[in-house]
N, C-alpha and C. Protein backbone atom coordinates (compact mmCIF):
# COMPACT_ATOMS: atom_id res chain seq x y z
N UNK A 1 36.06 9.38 -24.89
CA UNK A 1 36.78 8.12 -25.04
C UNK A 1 38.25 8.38 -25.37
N UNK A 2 38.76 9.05 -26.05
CA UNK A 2 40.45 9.54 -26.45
C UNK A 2 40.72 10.12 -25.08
N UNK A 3 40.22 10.68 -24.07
CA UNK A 3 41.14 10.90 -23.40
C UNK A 3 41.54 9.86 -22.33
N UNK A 4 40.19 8.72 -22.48
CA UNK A 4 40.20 7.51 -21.66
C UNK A 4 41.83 6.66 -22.37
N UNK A 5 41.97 6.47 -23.98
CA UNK A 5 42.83 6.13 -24.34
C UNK A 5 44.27 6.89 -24.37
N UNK A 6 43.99 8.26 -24.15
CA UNK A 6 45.32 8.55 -24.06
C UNK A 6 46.00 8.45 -22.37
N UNK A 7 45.25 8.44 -21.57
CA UNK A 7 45.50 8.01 -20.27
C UNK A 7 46.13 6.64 -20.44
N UNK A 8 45.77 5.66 -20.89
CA UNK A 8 46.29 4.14 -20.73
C UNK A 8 47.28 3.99 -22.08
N UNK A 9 47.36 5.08 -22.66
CA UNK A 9 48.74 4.76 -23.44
C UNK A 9 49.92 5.64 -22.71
N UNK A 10 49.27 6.50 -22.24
CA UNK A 10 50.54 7.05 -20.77
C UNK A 10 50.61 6.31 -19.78
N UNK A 11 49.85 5.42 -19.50
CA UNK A 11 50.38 4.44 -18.19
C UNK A 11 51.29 3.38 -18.75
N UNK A 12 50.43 2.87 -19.98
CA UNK A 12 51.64 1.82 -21.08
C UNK A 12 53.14 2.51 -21.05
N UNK A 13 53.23 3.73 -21.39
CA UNK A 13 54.16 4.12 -22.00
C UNK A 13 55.62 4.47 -20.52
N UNK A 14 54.87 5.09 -19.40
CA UNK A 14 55.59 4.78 -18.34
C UNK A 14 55.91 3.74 -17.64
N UNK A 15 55.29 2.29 -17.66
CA UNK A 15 55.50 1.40 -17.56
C UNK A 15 56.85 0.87 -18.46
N UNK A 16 56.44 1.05 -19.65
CA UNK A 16 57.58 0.30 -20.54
C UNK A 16 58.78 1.33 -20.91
N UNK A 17 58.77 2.23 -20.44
CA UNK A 17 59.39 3.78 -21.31
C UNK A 17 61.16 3.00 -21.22
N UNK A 18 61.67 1.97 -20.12
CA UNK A 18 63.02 2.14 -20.39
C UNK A 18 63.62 0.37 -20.76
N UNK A 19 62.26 -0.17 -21.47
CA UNK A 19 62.82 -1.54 -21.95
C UNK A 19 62.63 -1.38 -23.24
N UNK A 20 63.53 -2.94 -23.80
CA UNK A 20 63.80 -3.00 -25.07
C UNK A 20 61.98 -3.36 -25.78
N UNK A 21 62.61 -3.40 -27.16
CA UNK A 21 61.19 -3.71 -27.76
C UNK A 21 60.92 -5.12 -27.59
N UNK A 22 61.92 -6.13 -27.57
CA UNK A 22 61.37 -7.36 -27.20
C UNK A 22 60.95 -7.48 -25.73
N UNK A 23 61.58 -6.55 -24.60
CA UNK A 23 61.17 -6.83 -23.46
C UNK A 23 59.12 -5.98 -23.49
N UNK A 24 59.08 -5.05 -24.47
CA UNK A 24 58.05 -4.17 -24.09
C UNK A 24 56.80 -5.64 -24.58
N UNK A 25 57.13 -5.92 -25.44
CA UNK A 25 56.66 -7.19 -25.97
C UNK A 25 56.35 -8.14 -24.91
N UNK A 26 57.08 -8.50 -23.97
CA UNK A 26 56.41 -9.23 -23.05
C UNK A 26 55.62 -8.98 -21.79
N UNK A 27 55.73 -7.42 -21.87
CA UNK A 27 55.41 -6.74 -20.69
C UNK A 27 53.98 -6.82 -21.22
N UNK A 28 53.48 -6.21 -21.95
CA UNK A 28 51.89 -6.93 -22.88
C UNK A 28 51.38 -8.29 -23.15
N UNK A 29 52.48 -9.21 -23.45
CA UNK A 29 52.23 -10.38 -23.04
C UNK A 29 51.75 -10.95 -21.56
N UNK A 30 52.67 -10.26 -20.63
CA UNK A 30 52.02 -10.62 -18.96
C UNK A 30 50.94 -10.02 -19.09
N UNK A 31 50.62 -8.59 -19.29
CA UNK A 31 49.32 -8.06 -19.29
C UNK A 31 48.25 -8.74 -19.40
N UNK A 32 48.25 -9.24 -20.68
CA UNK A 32 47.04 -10.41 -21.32
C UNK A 32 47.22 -11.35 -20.55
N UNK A 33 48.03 -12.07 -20.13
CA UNK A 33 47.60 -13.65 -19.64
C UNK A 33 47.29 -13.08 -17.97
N UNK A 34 48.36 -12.12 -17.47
CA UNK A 34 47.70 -11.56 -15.63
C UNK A 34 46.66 -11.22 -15.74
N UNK A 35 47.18 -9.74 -16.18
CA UNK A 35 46.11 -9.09 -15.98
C UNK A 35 46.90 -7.86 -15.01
N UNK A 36 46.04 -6.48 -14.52
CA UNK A 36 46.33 -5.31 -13.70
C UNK A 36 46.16 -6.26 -12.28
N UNK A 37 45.76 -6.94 -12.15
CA UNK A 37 45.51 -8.19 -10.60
C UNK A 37 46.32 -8.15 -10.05
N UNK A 38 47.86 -8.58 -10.94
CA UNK A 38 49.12 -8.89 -10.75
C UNK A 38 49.84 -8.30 -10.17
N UNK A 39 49.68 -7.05 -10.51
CA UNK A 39 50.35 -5.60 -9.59
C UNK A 39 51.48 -5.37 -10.37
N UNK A 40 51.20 -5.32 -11.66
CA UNK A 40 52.16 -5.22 -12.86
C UNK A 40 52.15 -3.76 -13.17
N UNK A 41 50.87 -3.09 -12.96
CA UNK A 41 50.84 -2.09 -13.76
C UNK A 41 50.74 -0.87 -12.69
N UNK A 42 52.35 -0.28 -13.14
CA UNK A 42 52.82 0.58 -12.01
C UNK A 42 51.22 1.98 -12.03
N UNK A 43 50.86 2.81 -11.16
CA UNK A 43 50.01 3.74 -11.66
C UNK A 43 48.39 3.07 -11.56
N UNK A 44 48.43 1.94 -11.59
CA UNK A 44 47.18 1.30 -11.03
C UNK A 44 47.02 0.08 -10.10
N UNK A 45 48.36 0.64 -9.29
CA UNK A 45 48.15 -0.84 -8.23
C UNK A 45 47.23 -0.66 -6.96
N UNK A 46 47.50 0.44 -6.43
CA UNK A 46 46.49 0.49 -5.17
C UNK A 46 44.78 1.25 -5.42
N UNK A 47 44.39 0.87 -4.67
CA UNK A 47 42.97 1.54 -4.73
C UNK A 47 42.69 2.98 -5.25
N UNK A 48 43.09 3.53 -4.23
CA UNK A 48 43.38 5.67 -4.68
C UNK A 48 43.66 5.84 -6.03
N UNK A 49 44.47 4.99 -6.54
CA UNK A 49 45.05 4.89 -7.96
C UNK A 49 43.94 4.49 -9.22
N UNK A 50 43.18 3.14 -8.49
CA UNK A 50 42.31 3.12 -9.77
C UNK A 50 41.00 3.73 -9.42
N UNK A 51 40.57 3.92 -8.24
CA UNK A 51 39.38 5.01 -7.79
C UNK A 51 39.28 6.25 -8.73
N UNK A 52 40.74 6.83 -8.75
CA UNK A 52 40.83 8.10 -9.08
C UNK A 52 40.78 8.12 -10.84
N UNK A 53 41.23 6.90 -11.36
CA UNK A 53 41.53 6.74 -12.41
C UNK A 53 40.27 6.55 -12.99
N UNK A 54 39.43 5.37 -12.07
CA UNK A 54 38.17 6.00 -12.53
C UNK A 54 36.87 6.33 -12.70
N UNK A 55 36.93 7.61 -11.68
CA UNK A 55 36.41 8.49 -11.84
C UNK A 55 36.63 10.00 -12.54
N UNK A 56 37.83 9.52 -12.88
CA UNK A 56 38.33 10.58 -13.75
C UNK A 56 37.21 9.86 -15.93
N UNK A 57 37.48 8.92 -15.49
CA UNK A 57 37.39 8.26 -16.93
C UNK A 57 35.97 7.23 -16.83
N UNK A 58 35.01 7.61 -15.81
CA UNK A 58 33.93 6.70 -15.42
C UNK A 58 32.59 6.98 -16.75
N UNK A 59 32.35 7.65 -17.38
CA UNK A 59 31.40 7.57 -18.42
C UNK A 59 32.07 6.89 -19.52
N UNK A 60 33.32 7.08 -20.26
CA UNK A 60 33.76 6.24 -21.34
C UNK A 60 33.85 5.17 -20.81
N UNK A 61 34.27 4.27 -19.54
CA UNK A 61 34.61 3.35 -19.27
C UNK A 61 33.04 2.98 -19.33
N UNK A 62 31.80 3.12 -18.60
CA UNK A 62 30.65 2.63 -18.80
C UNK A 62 30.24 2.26 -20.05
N UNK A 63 30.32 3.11 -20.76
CA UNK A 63 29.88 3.50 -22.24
C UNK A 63 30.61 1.81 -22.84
N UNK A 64 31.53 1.46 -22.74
CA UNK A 64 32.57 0.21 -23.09
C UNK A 64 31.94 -0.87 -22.42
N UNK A 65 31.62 -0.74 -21.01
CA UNK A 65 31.05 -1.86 -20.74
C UNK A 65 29.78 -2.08 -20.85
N UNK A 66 28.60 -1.33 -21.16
CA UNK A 66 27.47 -1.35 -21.48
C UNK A 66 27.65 -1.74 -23.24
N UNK A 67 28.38 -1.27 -23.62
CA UNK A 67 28.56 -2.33 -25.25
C UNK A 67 28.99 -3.71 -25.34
N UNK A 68 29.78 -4.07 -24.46
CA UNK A 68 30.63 -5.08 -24.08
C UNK A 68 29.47 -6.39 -23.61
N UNK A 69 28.10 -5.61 -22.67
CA UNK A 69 27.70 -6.19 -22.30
C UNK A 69 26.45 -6.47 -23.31
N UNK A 70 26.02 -5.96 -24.32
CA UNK A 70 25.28 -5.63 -25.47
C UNK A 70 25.64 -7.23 -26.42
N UNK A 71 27.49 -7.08 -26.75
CA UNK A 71 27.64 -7.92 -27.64
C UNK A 71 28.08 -8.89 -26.42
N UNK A 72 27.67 -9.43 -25.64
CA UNK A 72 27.97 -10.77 -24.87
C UNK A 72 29.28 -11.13 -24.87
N UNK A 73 30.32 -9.83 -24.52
CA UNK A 73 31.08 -10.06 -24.47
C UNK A 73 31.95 -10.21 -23.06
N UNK A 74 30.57 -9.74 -21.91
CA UNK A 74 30.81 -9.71 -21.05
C UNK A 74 29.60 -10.33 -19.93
N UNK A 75 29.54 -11.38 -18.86
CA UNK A 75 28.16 -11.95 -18.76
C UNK A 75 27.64 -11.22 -17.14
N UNK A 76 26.32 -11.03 -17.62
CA UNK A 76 25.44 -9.88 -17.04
C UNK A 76 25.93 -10.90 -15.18
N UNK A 77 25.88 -11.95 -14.95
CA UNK A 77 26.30 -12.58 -13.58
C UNK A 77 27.64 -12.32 -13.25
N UNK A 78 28.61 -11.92 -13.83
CA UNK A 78 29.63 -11.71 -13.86
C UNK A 78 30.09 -10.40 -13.36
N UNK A 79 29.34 -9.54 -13.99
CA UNK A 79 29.13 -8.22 -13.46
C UNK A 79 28.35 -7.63 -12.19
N UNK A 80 27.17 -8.46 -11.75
CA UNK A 80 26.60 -8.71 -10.88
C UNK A 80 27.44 -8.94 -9.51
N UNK A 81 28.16 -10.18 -9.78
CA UNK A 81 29.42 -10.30 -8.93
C UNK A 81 30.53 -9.24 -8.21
N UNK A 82 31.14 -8.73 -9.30
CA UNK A 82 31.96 -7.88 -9.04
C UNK A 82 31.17 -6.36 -8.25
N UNK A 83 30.07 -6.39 -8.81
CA UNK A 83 29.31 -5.26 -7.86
C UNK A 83 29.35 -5.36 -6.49
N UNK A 84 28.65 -6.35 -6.46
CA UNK A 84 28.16 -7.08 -4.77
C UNK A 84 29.59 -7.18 -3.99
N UNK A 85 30.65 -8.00 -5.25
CA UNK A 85 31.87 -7.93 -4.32
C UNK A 85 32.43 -6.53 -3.75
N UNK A 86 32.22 -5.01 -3.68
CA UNK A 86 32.79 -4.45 -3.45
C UNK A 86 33.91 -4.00 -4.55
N UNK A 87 34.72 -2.94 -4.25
CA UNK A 87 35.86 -2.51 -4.82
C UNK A 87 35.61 -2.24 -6.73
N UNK A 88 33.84 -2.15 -6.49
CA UNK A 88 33.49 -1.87 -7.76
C UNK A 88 34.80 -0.97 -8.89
N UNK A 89 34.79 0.22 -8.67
CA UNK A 89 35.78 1.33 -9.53
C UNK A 89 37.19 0.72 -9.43
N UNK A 90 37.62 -0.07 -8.76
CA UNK A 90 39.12 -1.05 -9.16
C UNK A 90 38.76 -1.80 -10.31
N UNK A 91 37.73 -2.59 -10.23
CA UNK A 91 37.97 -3.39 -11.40
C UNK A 91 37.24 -2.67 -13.16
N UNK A 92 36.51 -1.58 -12.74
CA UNK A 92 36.43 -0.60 -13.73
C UNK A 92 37.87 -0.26 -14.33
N UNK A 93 38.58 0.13 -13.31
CA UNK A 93 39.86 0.57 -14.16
C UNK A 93 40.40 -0.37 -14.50
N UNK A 94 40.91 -1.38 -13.81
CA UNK A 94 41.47 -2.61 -14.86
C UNK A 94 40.95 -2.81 -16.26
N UNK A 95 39.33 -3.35 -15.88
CA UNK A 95 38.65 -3.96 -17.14
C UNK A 95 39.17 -3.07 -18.74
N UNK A 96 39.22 -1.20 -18.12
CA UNK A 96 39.12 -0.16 -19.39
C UNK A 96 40.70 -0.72 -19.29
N UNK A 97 41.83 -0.61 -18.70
CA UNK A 97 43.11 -0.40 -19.36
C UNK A 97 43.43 -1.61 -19.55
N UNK A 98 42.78 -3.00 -19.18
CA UNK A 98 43.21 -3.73 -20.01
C UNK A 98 42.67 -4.25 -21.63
N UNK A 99 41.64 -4.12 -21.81
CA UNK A 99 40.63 -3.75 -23.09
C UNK A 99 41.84 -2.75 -23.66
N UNK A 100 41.83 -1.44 -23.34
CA UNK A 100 42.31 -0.79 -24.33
C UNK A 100 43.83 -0.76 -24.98
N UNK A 101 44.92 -1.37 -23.56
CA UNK A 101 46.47 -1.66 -23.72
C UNK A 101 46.02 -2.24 -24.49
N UNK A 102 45.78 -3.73 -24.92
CA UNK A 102 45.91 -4.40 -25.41
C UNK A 102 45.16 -4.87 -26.51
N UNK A 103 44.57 -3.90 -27.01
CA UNK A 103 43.45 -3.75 -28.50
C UNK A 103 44.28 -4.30 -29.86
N UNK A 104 43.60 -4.91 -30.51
CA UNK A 104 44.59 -5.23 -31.60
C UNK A 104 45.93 -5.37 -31.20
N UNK A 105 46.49 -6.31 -30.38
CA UNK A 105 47.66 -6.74 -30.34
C UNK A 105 47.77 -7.82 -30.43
N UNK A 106 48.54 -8.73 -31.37
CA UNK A 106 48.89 -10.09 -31.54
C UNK A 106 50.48 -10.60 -30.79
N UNK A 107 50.00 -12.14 -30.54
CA UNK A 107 51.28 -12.45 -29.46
C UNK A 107 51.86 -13.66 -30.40
């Protein structure tokens, strides 16, 4: 799991590396209300990108959503969905880097 988080605090961190702190502030703000959908988040916009991302990081990321899905925090049709839809390991990587960017952050 730390290296799942230190991966998405290096994508955070190249993303934001040359704005101010109030701008980095809103760049987490879009995060939360977009989302990685948006094509905000340089390093995970195309497919190859979050494929690779993860399968590099595919057991911690399970491990998160099999808890996620434990405390109903995530609904078992919902997931169902996104299977069937295809492009399964894209929205794996979103789901982990946006969960983890944005952990304990208040807006």
């Amino acid at each position: 799991m730390e290296d799942l988080k230190m991966a998405v605090r290096a994508i955070v961190s190249y993303n934001v590396r040359e704005m101010s702190k109030e701008d980095r502030g809103k760049w987490l703000e879009d995060l939360a209300n977009h989302g990685c959908i948006s094509g905000m988040v340089s390093g995970l916009i195309y497919y190859h990108e979050t494929e690779a991302f993860t399968e590099k990081h595919r057991e911690a990321i399970m491990e998160m959503l099999a808890l996620d899905l434990e405390e109903g925090l995530i609904d078992g049709y919902f997931l169902a969905a996104k299977i069937k839809g295809g492009n399964f390991d894209n929205f794996l990587a979103w789901y982990a880097f946006e969960k983890i960017a944005l952990e304990g952050l208040e807006f």
